[in-house]
Protein backbone atom coordinates (compact mmCIF):
# COMPACT_ATOMS: atom_id res chain seq x y z
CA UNK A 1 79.35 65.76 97.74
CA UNK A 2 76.79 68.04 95.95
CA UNK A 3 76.88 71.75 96.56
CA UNK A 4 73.47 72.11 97.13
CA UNK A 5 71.38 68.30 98.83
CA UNK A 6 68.07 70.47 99.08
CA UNK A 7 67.81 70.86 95.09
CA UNK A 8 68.76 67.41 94.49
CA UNK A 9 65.92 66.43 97.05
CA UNK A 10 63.81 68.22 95.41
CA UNK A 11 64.62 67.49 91.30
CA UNK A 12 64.81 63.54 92.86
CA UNK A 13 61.46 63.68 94.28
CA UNK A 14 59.72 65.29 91.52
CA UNK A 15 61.15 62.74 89.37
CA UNK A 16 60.13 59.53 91.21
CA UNK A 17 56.53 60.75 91.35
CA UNK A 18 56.54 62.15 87.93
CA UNK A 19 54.57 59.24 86.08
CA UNK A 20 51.87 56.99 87.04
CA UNK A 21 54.24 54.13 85.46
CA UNK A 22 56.45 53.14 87.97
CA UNK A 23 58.77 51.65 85.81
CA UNK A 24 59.05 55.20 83.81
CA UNK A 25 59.45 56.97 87.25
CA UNK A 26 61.90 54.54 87.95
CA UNK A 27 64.12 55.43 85.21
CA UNK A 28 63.91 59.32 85.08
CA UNK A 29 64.46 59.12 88.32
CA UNK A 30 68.13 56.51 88.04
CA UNK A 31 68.87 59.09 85.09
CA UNK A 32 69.31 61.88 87.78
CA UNK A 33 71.02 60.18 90.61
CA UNK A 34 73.33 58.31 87.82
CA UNK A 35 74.21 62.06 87.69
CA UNK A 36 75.42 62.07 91.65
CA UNK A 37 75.83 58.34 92.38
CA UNK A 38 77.36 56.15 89.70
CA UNK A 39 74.20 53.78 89.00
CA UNK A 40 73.69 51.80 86.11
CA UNK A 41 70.61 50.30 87.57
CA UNK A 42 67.81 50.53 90.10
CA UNK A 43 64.56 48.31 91.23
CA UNK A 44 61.76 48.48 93.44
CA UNK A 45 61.77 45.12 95.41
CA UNK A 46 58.74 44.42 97.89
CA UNK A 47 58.53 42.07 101.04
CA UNK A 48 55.54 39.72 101.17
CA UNK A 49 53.82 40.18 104.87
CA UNK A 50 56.16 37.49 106.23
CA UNK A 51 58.99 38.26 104.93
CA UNK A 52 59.53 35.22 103.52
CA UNK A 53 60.48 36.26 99.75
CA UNK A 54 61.58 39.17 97.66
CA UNK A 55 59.10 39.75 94.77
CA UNK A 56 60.36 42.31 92.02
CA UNK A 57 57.87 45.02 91.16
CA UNK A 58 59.76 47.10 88.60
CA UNK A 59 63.34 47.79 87.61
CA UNK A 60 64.87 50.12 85.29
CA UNK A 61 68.48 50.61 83.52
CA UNK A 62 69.80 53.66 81.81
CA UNK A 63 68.10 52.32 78.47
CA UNK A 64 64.48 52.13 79.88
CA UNK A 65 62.43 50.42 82.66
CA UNK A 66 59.91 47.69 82.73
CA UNK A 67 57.82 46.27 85.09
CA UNK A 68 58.70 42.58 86.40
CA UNK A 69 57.25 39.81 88.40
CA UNK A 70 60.22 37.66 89.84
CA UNK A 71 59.70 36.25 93.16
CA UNK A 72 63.44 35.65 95.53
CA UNK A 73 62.97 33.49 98.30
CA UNK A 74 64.99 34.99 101.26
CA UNK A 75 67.40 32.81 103.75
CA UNK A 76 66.70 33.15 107.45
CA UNK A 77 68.46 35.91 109.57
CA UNK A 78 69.21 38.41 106.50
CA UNK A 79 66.34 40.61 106.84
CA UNK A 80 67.11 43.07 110.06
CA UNK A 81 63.73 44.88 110.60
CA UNK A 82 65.33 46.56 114.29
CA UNK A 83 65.95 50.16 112.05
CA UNK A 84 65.60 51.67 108.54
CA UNK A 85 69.22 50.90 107.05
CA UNK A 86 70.96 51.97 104.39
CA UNK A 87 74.16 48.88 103.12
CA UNK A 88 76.49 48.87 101.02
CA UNK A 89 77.34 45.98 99.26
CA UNK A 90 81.11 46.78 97.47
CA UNK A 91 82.31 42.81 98.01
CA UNK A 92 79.62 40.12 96.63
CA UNK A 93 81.69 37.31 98.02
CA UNK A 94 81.45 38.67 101.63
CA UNK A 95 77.70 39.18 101.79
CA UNK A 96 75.09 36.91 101.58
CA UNK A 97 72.64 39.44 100.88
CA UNK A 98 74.55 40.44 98.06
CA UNK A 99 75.18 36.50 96.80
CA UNK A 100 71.27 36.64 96.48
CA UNK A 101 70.90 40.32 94.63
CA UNK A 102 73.32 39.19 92.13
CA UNK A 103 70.94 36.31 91.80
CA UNK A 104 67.99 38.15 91.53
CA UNK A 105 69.81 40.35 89.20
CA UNK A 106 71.36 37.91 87.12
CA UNK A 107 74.64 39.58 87.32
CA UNK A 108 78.08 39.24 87.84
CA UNK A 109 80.53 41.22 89.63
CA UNK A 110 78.61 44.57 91.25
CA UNK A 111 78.30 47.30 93.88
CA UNK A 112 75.04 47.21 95.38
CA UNK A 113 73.56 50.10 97.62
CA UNK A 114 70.60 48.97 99.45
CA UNK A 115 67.68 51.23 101.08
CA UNK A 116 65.25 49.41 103.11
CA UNK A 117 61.97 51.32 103.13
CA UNK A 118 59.42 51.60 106.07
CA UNK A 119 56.12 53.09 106.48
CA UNK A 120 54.92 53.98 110.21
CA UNK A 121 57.72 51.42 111.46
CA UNK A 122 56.82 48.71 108.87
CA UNK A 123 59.02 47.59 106.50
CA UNK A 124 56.99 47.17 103.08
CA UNK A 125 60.24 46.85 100.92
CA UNK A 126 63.44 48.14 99.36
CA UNK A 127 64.99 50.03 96.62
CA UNK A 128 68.33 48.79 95.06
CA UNK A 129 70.76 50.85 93.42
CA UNK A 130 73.90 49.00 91.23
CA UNK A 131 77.00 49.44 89.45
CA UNK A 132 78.53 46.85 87.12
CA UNK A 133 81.81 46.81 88.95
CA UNK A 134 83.23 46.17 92.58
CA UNK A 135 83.94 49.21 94.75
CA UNK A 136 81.70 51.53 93.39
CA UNK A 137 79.78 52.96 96.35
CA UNK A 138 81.11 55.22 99.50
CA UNK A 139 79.48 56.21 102.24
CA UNK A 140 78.47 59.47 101.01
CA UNK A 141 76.75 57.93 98.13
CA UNK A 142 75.33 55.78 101.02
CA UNK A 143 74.00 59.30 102.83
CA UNK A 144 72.97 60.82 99.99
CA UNK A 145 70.55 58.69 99.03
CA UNK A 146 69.25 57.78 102.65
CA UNK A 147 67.89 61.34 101.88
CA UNK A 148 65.54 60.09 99.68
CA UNK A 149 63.99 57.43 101.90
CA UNK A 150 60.38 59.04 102.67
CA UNK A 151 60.02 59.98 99.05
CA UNK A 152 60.66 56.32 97.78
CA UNK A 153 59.01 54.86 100.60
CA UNK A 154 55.86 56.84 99.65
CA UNK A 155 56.29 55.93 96.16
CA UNK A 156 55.97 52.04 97.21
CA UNK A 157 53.00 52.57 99.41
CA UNK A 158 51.41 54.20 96.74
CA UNK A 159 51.98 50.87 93.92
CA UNK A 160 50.76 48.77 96.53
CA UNK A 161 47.81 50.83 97.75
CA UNK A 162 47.10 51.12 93.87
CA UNK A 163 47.25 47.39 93.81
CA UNK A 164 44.56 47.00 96.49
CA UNK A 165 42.53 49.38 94.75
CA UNK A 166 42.50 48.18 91.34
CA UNK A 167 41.80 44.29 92.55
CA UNK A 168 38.73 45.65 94.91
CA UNK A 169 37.73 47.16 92.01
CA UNK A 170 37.83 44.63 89.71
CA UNK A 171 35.87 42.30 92.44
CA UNK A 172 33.69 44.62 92.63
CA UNK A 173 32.81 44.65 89.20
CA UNK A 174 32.60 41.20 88.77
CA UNK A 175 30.18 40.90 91.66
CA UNK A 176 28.14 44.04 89.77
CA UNK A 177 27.89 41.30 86.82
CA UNK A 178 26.99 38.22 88.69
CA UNK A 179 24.19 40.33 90.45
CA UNK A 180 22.66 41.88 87.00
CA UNK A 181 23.13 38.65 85.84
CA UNK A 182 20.97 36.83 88.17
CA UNK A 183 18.62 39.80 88.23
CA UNK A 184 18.07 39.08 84.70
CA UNK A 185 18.06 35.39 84.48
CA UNK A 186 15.68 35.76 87.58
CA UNK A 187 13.07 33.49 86.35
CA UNK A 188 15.10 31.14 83.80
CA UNK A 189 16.95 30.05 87.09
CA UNK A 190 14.02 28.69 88.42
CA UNK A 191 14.14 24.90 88.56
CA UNK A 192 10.70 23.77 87.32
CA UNK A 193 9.90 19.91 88.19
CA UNK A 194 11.78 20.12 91.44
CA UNK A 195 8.99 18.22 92.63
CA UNK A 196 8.33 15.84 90.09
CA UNK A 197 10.54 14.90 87.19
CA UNK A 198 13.38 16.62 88.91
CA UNK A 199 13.01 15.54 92.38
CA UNK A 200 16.09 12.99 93.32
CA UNK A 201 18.40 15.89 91.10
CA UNK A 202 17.25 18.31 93.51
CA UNK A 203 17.79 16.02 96.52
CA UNK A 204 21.06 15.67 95.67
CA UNK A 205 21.76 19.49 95.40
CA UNK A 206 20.19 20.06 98.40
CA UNK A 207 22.96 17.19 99.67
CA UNK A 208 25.91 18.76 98.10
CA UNK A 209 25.33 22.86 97.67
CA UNK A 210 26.21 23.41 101.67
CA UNK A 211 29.72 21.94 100.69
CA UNK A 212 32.53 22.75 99.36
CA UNK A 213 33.18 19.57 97.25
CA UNK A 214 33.24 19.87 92.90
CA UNK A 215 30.22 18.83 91.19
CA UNK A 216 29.94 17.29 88.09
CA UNK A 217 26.61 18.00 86.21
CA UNK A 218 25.75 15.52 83.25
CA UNK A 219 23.45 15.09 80.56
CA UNK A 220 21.62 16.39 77.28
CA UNK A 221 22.19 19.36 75.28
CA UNK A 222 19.33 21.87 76.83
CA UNK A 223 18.54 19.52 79.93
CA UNK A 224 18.87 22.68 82.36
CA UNK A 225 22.54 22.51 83.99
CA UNK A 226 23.25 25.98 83.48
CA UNK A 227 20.11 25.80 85.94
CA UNK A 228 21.00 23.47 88.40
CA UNK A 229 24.41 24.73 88.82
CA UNK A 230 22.38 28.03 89.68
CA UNK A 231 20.39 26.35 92.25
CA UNK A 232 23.70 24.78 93.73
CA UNK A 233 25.70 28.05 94.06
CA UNK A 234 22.31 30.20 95.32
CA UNK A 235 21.92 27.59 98.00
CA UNK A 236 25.32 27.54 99.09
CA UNK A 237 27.34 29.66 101.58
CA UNK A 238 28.54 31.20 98.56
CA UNK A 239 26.13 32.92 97.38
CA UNK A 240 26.83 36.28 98.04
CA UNK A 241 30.12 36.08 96.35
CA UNK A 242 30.93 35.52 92.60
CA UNK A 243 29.30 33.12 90.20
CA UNK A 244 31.46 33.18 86.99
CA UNK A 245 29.93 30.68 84.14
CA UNK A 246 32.38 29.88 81.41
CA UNK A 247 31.59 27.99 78.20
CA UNK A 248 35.09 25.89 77.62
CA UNK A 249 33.90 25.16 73.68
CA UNK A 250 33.51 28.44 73.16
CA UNK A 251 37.02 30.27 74.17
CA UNK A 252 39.48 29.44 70.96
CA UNK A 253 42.18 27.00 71.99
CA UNK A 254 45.13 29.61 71.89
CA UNK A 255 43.53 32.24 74.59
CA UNK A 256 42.43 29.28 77.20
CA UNK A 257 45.14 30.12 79.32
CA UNK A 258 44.67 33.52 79.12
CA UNK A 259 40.90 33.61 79.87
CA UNK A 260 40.99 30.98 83.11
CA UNK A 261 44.14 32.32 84.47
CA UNK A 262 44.66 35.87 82.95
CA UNK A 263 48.26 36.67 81.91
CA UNK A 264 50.90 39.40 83.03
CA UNK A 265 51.45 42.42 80.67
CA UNK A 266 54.01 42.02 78.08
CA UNK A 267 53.32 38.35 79.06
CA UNK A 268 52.74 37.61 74.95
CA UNK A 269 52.42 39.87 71.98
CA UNK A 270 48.93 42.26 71.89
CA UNK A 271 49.57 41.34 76.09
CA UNK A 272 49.57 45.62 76.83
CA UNK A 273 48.40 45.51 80.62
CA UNK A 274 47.75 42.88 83.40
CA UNK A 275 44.50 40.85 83.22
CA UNK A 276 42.71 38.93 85.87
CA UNK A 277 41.72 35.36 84.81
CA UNK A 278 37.95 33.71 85.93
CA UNK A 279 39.53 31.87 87.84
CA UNK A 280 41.09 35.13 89.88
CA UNK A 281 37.30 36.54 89.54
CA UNK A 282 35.24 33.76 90.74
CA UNK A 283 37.80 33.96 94.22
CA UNK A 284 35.45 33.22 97.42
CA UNK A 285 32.44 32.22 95.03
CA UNK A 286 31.73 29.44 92.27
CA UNK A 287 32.95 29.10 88.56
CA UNK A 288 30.76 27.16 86.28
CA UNK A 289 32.81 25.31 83.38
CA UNK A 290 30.44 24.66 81.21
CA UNK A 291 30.85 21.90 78.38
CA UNK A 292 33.99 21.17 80.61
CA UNK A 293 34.80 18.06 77.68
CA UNK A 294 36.00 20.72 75.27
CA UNK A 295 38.76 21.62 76.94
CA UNK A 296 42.46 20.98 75.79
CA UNK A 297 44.82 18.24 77.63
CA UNK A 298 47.31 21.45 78.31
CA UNK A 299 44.38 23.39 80.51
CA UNK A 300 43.40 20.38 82.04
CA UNK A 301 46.82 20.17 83.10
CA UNK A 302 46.61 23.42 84.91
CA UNK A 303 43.52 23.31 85.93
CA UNK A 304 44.29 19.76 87.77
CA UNK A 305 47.23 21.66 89.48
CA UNK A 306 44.44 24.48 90.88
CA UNK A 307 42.30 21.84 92.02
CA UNK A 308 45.04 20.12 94.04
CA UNK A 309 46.91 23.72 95.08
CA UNK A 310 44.20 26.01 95.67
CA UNK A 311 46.18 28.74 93.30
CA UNK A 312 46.85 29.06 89.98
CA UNK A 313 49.91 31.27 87.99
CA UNK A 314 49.02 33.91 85.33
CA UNK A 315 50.77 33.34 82.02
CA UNK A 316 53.75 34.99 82.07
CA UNK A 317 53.75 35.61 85.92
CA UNK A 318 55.88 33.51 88.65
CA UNK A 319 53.95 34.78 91.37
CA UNK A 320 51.46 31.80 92.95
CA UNK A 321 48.62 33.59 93.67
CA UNK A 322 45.87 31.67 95.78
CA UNK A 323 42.21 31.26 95.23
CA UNK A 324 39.40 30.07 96.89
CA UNK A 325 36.73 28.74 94.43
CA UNK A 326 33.96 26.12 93.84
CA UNK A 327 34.11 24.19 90.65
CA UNK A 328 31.00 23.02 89.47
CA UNK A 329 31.38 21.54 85.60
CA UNK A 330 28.89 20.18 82.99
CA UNK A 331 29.01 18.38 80.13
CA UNK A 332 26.86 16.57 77.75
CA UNK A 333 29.92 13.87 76.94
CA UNK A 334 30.89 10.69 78.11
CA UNK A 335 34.38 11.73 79.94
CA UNK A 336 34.77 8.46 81.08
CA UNK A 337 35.02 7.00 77.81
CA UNK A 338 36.60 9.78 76.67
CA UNK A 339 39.71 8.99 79.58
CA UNK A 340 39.79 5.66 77.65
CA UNK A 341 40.25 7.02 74.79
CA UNK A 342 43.13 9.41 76.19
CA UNK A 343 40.85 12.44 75.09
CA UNK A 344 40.39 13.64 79.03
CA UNK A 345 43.14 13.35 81.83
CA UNK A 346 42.21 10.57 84.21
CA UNK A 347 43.31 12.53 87.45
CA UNK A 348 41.54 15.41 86.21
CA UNK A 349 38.32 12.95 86.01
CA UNK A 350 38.41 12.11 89.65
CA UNK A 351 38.79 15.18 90.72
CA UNK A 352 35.62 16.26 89.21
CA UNK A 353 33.44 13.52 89.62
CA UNK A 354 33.24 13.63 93.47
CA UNK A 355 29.81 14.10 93.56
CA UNK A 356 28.20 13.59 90.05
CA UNK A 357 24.61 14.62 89.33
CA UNK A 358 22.80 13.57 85.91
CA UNK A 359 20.24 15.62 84.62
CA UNK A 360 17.56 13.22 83.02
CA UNK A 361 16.23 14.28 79.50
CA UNK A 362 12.78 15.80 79.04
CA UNK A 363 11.53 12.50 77.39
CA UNK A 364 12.30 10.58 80.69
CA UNK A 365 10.26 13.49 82.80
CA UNK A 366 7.70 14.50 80.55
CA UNK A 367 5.42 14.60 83.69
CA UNK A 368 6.84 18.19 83.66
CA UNK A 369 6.30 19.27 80.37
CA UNK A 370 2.75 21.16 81.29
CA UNK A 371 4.64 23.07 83.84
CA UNK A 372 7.67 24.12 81.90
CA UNK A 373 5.32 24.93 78.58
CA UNK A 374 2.71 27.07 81.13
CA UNK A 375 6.15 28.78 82.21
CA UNK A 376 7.88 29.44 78.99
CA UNK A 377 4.26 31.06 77.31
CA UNK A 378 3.65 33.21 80.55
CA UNK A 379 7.69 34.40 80.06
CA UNK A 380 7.55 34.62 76.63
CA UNK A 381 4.43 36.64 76.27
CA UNK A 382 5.57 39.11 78.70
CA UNK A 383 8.65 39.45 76.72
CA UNK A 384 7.02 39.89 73.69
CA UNK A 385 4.78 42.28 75.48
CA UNK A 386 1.55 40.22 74.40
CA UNK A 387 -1.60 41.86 75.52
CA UNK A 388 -3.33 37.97 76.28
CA UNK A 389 -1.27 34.81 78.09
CA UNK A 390 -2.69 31.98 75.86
CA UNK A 391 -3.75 28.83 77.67
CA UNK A 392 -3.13 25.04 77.79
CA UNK A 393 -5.52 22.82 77.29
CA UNK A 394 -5.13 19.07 77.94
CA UNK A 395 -5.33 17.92 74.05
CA UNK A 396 -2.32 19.91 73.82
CA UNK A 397 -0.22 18.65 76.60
CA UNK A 398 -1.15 15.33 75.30
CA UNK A 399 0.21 16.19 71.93
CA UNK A 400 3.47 17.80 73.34
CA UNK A 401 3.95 14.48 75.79
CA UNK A 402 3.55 12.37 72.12
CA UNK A 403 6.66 13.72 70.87
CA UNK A 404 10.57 12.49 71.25
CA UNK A 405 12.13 16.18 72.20
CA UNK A 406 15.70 15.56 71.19
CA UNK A 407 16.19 19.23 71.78
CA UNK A 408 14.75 18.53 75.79
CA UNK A 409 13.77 21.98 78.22
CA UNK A 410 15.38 24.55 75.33
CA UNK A 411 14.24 22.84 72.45
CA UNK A 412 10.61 23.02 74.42
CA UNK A 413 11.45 26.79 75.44
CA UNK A 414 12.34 27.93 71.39
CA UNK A 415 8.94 26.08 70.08
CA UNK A 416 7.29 28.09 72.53
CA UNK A 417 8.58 31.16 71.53
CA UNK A 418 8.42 30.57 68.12
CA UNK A 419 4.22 30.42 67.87
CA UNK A 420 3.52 33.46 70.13
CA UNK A 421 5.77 35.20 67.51
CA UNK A 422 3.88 33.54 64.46
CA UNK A 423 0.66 33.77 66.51
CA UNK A 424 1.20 38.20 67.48
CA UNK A 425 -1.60 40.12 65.90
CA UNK A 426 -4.06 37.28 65.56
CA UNK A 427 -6.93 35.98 68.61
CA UNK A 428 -3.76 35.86 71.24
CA UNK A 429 -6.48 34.11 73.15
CA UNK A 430 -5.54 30.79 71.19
CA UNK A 431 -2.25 29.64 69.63
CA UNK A 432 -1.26 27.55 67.10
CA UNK A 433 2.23 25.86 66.01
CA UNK A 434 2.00 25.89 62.47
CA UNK A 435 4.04 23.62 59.83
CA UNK A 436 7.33 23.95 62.46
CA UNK A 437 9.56 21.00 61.37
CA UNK A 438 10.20 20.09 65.20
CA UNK A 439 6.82 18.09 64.79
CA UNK A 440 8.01 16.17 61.46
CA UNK A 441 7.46 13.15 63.52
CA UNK A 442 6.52 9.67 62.64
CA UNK A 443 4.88 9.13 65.89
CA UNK A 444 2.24 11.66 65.07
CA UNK A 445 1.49 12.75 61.46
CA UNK A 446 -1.69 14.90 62.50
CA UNK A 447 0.95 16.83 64.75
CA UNK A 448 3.33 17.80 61.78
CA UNK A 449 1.40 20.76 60.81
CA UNK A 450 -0.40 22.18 63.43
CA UNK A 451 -0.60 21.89 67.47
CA UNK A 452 -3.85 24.37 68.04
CA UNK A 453 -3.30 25.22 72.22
CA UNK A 454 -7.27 26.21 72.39
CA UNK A 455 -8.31 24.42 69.78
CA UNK A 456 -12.01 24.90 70.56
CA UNK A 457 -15.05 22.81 68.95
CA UNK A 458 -16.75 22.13 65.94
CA UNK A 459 -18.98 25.06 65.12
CA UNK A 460 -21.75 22.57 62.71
CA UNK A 461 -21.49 19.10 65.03
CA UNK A 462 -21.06 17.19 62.00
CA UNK A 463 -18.40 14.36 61.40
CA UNK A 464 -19.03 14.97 57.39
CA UNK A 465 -15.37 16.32 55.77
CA UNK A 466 -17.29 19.10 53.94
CA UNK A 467 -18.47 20.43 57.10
CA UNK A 468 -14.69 19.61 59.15
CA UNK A 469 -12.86 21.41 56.69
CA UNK A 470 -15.23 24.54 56.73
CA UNK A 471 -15.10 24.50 60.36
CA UNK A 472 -11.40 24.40 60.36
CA UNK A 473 -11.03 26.80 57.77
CA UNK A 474 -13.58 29.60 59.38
CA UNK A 475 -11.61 29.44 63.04
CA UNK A 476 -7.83 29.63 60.81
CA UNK A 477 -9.61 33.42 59.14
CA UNK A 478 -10.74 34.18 62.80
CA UNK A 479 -7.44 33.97 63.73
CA UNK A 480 -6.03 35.87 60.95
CA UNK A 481 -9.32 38.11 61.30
CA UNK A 482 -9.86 37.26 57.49
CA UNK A 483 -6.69 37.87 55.42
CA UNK A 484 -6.00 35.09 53.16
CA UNK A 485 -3.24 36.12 51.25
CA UNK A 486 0.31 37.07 52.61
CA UNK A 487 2.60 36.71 55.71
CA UNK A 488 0.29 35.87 58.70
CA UNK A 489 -2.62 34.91 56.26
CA UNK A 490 -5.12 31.64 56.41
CA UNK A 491 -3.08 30.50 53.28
CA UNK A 492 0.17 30.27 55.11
CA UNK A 493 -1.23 28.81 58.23
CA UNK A 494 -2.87 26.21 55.80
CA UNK A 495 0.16 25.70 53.75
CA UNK A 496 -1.88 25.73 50.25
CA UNK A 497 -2.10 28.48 47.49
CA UNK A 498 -4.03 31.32 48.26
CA UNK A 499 -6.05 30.71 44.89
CA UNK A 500 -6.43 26.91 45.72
CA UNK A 501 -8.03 28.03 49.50
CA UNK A 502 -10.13 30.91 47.84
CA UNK A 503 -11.59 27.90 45.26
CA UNK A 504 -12.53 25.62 48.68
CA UNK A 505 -13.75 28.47 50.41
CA UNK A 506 -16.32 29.21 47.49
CA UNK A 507 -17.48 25.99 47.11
CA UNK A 508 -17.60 25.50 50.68
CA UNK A 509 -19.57 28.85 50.92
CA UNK A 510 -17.40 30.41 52.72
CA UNK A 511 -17.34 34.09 52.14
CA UNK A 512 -14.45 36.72 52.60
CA UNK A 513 -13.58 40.00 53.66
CA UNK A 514 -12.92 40.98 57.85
CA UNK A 515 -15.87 39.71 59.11
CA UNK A 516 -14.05 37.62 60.85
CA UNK A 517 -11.55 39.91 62.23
């Protein structure tokens, strides 16, 4: 025995709590009692609430300690929670407690001194003391450490309070993002032709949104599923937890794993602390897989297994850890061609086409092109901080309705955005598209250089091509407020020389200078 227990209480204490790192604790703290007790090794091992299995939080030898995520099922009968107890375990082919140590341990013959640990009469865990031979602990070894049982059992609390902290603070901060996020995207979420062009897509997410079934949003590049999906997880009982959108195409093939179901630390090399995967973050809310077709057959592999399990392993973990999540993926691919051609898991398929919904392109619902170009120029000339909200007149709906839009709602949304940025400093009364290649269209060559949205009339009232042109020219230097010559000059709107439109202006009499400002 040791001359003097109330220093080694003490020096053993202030080593266990000595670093934030319980695995460092964990080994200053086995280099001291090695000193008193002859341990080669030590662990913290905690219970889950049922006491079902043993999950290994940290362990340490006299080279270093590490933290570890090993998961021990444990046998029925073994665990007696009547009293804290301190065993020793000198004989591993008498105990069957031991049998399953030296398991856990992946060791052969040892001594193994065992202190369960309890907090106001629960027991949370244990810590584990060995030797690498037989024999090795007596029951003063046993005492001496039974010493240390608040200490250690304070220690524990304190990991797994930590725990709870650090995952309701990472929820938390994920539901900070989802909220700025849909405070920002406030008014692109808005779903416009909900009552026209988009009204069976909208009766089906008014169908589906109260469960909690997959959906499986198809169609177009820039159609408007990052939209939809918002309408389905806002309407939903969900809607006041998470909404994490992911873009599958754009997360490089070797870090998929990593991003949807985060990865232990030390779990692969640059790996230096844990990290919570989307699928972890979107827990009790939705996660949006966007371009869900891009993904690699190894992730659809996994994410197949979540679908079916309800939980999903981080790399380099053992640990199941359950979720509770809505899947809602897009695409603009065929996936069922592309399970014929082996390029998407069938299962996978079925799983995610439960309730499909296809988002028709803006050339099959051009009914709502007035609305969505009314909406983008209102939002766009606030953004741009425009002092006038330029209106639509019906010669130029009928000219946007003429064309093809390939691009559909986004390619609409960019053209929009595009002439109020040509159009600031002129008459922001009236706004022209001017030679923008999206209206390089055969189906309308008087389109393919200029779309004026308040066009207005012919100032002379004559059909002669003298008079046209003047016309034309005099309302191009109003809205340039008579510069010819330069960026944002008649010239460029015209796409002609300068010198070429200051020769038609003279012989059309028109004369220069900012009158027309």
């Amino acid at each position: 025995m040791i001359s003097d227990e109330s220093r080694f209480f003490e020096q053993a204490t202030l080593e266990i709590f000595s670093s934030l790192d319980v695995e460092t604790a964990l080994w200053r703290c086995l280099r001291y009692l090695s000193q008193f007790i002859p341990a080669q090794r030590m662990g913290f091992y905690f219970f889950d609430e049922d006491k079902t299995y043993l999950r290994t939080y940290a362990e340490a030898d006299m080279t270093g300690g590490k933290k570890m995520e090993r998961i021990i099922p444990i046998p029925d009968g073994i665990i007696d929670e009547d009293e804290t107890a301190i065993q020793i375990f000198n004989r591993p082919e008498e105990e069957p407690f031991l049998r399953l140590l030296q398991n856990m341990l992946g060791l052969g013959e040892i001594s193994v001194l065992v202190l369960e640990l309890r907090i106001e009469d629960s027991l949370i865990g244990m810590l584990a003391l060995g030797a690498y031979k037989r024999d090795q602990f007596t029951p003063e070894h046993a005492q001496l450490l039974k010493r240390m049982e608040k200490p250690f059992a304070m220690a524990m609390a304190n990991v797994l309070r930590f725990e709870e902290v650090m995952d309701l603070k990472n929820r938390l901060a994920d539901e900070n993002r989802c909220l700025q996020r849909e405070l920002h995207e406030i008014t692109g979420s808005e779903v416009i032709g909900g009552d026209s062009g988009l009204r069976e897509v909208m009766k089906k997410v008014r169908k589906v949104a109260p469960t909690p079934s997959p959906v499986l949003l198809t169609g177009e590049t820039g159609v408007g599923k990052e939209v939809i999906a918002n309408a389905i997880h806002y309407s939903s009982p969900r809607k006041d937890g998470p909404f994490v959108k992911v873009n599958c195409g754009a997360i490089p093939e070797s870090l998929i794993d990593s991003e949807l179901f985060g990865h232990e630390k030390g779990a692969f090399t640059g790996a230096t602390a844990m990290k919570r995967g989307l699928f972890e973050r979107a827990h009790k809310g939705t996660l949006f897989l966007d371009e869900i077709g891009e993904l690699p057959l190894h992730a659809q592999v996994r994410m197949l297994r979540v679908l079916q399990n309800k939980e999903i392993e981080r790399v380099g973990g053992v640990r199941s850890i359950p979720v509770d999540i809505r899947i809602i993926a897009a695409t603009h691919r065929d996936l069922e061609k592309m399970v014929h051609d082996r390029e998407f898991r069938e299962d996978l398929w079925f799983r995610l086409n439960i309730f499909p919904i296809r988002i028709p392109p803006l050339r099959e619902r051009k009914s709502d092109i007035r609305e969505l170009a009314a909406h983008f120029i209102e939002k766009k000339s606030k953004e741009l901080r425009m002092t006038r909200i330029p209106a639509l007149t019906s010669q130029a709906i009928d000219r946007l309705e003429s064309l093809n839009w390939p691009g559909n709602v986004r390619e609409l949304e960019n053209l929009i955005e595009r002439a109020l940025i040509q159009n600031r400093g002129g008459d922001e009364s009236a706004l022209y598209l001017v030679n923008d290649s999206i209206f390089s269209q055969k189906t309308d060559p008087a389109v393919s250089r200029t779309i004026p949205l308040d066009p207005g009339g012919l100032e002379t009232g004559s059909l002669r091509i003298d008079d046209v042109m003047g016309d034309h020219i005099r309302r191009v230097l109003k809205i340039t407020k008579g510069k010819v010559q330069g960026r944002g000059g008649a010239a460029e709107f015209l796409d002609i020389n300068p010198n070429t439109l200051r020769a038609r202006m003279k012989k059309l009499g028109i004369s220069y200078g900012r009158k027309y400002g």
